[in-house]
C-alpha atoms as a PDB file:
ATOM      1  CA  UNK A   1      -8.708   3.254 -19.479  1.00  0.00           C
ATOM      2  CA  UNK A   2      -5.167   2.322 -18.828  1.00  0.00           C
ATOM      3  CA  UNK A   3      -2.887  -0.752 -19.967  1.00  0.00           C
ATOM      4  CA  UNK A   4      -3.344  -1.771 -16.512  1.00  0.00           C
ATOM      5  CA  UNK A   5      -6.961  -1.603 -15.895  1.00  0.00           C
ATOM      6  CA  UNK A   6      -7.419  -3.009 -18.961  1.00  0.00           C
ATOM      7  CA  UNK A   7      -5.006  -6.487 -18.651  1.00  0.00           C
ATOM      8  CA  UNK A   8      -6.373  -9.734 -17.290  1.00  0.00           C
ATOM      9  CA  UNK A   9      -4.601 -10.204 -14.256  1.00  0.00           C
ATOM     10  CA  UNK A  10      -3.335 -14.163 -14.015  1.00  0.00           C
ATOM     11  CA  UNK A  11      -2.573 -14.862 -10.491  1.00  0.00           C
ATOM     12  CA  UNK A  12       0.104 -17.458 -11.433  1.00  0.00           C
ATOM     13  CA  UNK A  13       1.651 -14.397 -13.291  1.00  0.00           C
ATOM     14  CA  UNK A  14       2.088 -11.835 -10.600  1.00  0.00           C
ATOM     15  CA  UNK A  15       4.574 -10.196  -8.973  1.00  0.00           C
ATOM     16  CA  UNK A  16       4.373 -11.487  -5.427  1.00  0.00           C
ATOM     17  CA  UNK A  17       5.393  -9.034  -4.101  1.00  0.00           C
ATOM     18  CA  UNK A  18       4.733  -6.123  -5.318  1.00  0.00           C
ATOM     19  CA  UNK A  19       7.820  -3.812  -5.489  1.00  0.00           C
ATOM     20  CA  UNK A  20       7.316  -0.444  -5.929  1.00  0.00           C
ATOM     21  CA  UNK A  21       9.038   2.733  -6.984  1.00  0.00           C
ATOM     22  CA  UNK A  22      12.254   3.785  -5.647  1.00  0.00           C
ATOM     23  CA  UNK A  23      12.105   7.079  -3.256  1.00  0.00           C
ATOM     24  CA  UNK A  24      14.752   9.184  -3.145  1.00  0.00           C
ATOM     25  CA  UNK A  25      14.704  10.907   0.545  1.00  0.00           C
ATOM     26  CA  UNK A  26      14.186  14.319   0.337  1.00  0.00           C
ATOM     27  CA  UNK A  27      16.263  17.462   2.172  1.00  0.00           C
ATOM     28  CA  UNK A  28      13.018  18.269   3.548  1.00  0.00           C
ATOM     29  CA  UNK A  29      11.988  15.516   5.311  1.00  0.00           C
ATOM     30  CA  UNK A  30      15.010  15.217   8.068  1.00  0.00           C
ATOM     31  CA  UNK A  31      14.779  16.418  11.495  1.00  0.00           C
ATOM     32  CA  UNK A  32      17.406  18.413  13.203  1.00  0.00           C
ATOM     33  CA  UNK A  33      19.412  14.847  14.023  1.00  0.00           C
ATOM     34  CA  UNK A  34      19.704  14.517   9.881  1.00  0.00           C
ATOM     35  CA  UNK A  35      17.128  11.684   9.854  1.00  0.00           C
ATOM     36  CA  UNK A  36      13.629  11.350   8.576  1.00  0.00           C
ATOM     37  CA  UNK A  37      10.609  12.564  10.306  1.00  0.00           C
ATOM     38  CA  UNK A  38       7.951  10.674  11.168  1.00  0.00           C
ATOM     39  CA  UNK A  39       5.723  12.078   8.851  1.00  0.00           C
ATOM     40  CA  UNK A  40       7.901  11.466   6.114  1.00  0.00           C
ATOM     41  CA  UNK A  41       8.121   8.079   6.869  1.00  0.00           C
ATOM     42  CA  UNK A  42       4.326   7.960   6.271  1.00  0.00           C
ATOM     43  CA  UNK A  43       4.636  10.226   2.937  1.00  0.00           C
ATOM     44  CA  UNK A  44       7.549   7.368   1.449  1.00  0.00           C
ATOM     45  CA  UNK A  45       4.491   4.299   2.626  1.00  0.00           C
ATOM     46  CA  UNK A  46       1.609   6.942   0.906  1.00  0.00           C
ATOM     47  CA  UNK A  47       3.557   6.820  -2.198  1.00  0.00           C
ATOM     48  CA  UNK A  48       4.733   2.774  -1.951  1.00  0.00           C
ATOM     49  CA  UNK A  49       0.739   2.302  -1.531  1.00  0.00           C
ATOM     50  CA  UNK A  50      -0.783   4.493  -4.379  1.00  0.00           C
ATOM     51  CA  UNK A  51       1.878   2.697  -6.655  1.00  0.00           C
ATOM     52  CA  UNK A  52       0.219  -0.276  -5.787  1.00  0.00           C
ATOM     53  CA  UNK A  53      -3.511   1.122  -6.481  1.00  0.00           C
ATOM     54  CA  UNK A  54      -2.271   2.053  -9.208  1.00  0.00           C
ATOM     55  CA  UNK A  55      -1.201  -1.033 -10.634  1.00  0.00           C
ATOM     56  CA  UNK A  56      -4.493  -2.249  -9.311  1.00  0.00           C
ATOM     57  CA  UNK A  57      -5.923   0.016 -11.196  1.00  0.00           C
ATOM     58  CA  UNK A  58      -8.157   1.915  -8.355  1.00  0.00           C
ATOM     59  CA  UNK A  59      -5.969   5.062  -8.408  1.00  0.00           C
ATOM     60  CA  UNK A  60      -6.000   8.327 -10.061  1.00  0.00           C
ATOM     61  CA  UNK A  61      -7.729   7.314 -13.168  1.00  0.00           C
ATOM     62  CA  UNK A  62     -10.167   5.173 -12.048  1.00  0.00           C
ATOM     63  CA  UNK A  63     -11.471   8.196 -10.184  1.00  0.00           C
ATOM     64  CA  UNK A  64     -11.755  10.383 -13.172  1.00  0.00           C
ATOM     65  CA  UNK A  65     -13.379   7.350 -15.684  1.00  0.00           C
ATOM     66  CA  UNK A  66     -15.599   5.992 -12.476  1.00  0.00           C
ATOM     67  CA  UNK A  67     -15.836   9.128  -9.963  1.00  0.00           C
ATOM     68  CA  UNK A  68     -15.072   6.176  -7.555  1.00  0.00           C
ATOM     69  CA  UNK A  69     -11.996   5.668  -5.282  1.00  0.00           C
ATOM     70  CA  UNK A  70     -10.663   4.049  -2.152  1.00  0.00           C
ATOM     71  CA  UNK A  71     -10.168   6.043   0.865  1.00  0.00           C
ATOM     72  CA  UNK A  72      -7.761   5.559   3.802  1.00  0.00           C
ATOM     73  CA  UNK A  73      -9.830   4.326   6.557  1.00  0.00           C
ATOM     74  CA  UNK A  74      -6.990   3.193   9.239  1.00  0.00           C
ATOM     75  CA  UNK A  75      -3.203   2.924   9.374  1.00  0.00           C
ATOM     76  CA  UNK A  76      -1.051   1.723  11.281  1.00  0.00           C
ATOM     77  CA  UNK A  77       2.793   2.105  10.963  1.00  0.00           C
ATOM     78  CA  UNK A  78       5.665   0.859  12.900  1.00  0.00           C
ATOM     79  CA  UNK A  79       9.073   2.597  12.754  1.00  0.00           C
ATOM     80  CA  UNK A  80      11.720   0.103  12.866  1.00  0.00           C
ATOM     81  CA  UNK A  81      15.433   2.053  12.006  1.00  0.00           C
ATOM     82  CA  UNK A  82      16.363   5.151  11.035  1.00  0.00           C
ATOM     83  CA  UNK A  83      16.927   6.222   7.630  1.00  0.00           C
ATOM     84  CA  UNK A  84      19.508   9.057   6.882  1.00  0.00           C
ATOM     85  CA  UNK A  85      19.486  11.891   4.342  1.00  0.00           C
ATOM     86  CA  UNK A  86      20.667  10.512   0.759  1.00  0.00           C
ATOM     87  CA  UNK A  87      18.765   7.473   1.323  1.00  0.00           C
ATOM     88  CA  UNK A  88      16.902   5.454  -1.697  1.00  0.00           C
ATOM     89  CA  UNK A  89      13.806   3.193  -0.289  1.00  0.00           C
ATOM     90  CA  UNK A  90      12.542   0.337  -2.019  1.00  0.00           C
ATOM     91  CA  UNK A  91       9.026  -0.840  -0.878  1.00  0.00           C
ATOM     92  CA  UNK A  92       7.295  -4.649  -0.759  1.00  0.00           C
ATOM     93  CA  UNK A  93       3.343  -4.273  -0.703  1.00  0.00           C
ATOM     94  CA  UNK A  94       0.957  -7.759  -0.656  1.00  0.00           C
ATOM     95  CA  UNK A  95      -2.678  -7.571  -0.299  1.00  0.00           C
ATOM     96  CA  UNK A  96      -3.593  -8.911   2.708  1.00  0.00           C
ATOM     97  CA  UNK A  97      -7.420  -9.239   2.474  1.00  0.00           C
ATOM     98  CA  UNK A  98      -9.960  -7.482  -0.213  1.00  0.00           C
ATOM     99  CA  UNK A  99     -13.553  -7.974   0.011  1.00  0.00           C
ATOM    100  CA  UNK A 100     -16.837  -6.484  -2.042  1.00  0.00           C
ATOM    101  CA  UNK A 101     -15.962  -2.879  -0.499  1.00  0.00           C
ATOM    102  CA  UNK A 102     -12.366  -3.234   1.392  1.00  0.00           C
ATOM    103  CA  UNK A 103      -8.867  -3.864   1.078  1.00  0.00           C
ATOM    104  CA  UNK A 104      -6.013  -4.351   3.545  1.00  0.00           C
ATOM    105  CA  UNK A 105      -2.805  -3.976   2.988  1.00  0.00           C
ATOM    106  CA  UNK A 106       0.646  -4.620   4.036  1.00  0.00           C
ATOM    107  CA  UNK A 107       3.527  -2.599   2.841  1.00  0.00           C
ATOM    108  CA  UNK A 108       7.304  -3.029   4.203  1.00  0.00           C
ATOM    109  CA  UNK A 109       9.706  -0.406   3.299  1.00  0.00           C
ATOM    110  CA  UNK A 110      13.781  -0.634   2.658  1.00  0.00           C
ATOM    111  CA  UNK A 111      16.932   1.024   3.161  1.00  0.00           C
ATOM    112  CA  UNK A 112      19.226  -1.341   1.294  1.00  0.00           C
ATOM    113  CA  UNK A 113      18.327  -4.888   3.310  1.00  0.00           C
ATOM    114  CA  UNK A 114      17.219  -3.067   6.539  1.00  0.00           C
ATOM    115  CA  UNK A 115      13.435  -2.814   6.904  1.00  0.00           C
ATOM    116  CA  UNK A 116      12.940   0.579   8.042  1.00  0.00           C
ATOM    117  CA  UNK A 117       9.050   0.585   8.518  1.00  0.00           C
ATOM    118  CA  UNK A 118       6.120  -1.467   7.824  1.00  0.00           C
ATOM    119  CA  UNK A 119       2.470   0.339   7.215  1.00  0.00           C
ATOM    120  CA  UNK A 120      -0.942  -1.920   7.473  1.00  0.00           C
ATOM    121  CA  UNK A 121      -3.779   0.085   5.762  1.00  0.00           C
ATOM    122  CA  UNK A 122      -7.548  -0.673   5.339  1.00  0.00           C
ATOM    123  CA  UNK A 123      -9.171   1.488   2.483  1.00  0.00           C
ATOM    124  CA  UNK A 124     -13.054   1.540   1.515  1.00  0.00           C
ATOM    125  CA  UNK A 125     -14.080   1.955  -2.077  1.00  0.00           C
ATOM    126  CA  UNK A 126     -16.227   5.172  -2.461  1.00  0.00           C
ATOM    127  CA  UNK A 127     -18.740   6.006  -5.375  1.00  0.00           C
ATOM    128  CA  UNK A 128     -18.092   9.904  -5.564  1.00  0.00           C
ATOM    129  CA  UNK A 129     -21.019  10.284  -6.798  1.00  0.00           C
ATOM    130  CA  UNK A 130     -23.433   8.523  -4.379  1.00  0.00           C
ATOM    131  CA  UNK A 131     -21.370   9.710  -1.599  1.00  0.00           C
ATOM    132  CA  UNK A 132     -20.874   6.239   0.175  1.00  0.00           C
ATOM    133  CA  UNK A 133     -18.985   3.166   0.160  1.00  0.00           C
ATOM    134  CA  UNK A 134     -19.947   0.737  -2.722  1.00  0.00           C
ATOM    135  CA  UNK A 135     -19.036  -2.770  -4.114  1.00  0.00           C
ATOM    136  CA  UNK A 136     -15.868  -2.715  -6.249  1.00  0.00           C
ATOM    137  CA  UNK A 137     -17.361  -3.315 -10.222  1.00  0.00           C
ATOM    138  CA  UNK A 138     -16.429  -6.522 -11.748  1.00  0.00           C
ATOM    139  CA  UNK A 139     -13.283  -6.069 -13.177  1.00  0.00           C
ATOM    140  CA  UNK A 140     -11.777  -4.475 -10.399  1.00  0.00           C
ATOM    141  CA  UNK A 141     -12.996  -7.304  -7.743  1.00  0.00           C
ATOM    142  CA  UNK A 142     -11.304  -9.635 -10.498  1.00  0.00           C
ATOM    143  CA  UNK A 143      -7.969  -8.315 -10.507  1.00  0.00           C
ATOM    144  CA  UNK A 144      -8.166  -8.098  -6.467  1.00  0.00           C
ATOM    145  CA  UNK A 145      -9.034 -11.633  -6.307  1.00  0.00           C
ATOM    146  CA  UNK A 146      -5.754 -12.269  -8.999  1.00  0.00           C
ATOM    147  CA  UNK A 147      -3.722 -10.564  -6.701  1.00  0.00           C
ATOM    148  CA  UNK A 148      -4.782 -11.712  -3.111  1.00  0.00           C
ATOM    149  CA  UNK A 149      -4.373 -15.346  -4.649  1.00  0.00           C
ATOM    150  CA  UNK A 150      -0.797 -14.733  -5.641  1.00  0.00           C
ATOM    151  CA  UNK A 151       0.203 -13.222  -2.413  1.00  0.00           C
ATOM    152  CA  UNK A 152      -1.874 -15.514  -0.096  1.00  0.00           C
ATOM    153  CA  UNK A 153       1.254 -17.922  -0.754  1.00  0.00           C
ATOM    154  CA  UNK A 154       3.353 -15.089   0.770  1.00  0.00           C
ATOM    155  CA  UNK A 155       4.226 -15.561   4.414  1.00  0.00           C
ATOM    156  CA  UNK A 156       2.181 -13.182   6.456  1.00  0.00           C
ATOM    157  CA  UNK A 157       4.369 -10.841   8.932  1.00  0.00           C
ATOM    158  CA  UNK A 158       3.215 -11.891  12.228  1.00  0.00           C
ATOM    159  CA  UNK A 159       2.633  -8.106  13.299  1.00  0.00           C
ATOM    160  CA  UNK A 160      -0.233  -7.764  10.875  1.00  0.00           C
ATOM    161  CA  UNK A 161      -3.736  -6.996  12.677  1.00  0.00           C
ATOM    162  CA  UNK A 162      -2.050  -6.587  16.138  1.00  0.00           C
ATOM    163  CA  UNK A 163      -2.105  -2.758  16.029  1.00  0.00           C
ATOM    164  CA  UNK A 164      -0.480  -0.547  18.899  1.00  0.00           C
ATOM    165  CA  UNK A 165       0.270  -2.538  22.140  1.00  0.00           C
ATOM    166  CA  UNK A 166       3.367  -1.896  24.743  1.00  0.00           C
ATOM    167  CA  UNK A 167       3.606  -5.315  26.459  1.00  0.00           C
ATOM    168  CA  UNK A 168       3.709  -4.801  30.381  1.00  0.00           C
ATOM    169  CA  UNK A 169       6.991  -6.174  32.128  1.00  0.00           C
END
């Protein structure tokens, strides 16, 4: 069991919210105009959101103690400003919503001030070893409802739930 898995999480405590690891953009991940792909842009959220699990403590080695996880059930990203090679993002994740067997969230990722992309997610938590999506156990739905109290006094971006749209003119 980690240190984090193992704290009691004290929603009056919490980082609200949560930043995550800086990410150094890679060589690889530009496009022939010396900016980053699209898919990189999703790699930089992937890693911004397992940091986040992690600190939940539904990542990596919850899987190997439990042989449960969550799984990636939708996504939704919008690409608001180029980033450049040499680049260091920052990342902002709250926690939307969680429930018995879900959680949603938000993450918002930074080029210095400039909010580059934002990435709503919806995972399911999955008992490997039943092969189907089960309740989170105790502890875990504990620290979700610590966090989702903390960051329900966050203001809520007004783009989250509206998914892909192109308003007609």
């Amino acid at each position: 069991m980690t240190e984090q898995s193992a704290q009691v999480f004290d929603s009056a405590q919490l980082p609200a919210p949560f930043i995550g690891p800086n990410i150094s953009v890679r060589k690889e991940w530009l496009d022939y105009n010396g900016h980053v792909t699209d898919s990189a842009y999703a790699v930089m959220c992937t890693a911004a959101n397992e940091a986040f699990l992690e600190y939940l403590g539904v990542a990596a080695d919850y899987l190997a103690r439990t042989d449960c996880t969550t799984y990636t059930v939708e996504a939704h990203l919008r690409y608001l400003a180029e980033v450049a090679g040499g680049a260091t993002i920052t990342s902002e994740t709250i926690l939307v919503d969680a429930d018995a067997k879900r959680l949603r969230i938000h993450t918002a990722l930074f080029d210095g001030e400039t909010q580059v992309l934002t990435g709503e997610y919806l995972y399911l938590h999955m008992d490997q070893s039943a092969g189907k999506v089960s309740p989170f156990p105790q502890d875990r739905a504990d620290v979700l409802a610590a966090v989702k109290a903390a960051h329900a006094a966050l203001d809520q971006p007004a783009h989250i739930g509206r998914g892909v749209g192109a308003p007609r003119v």
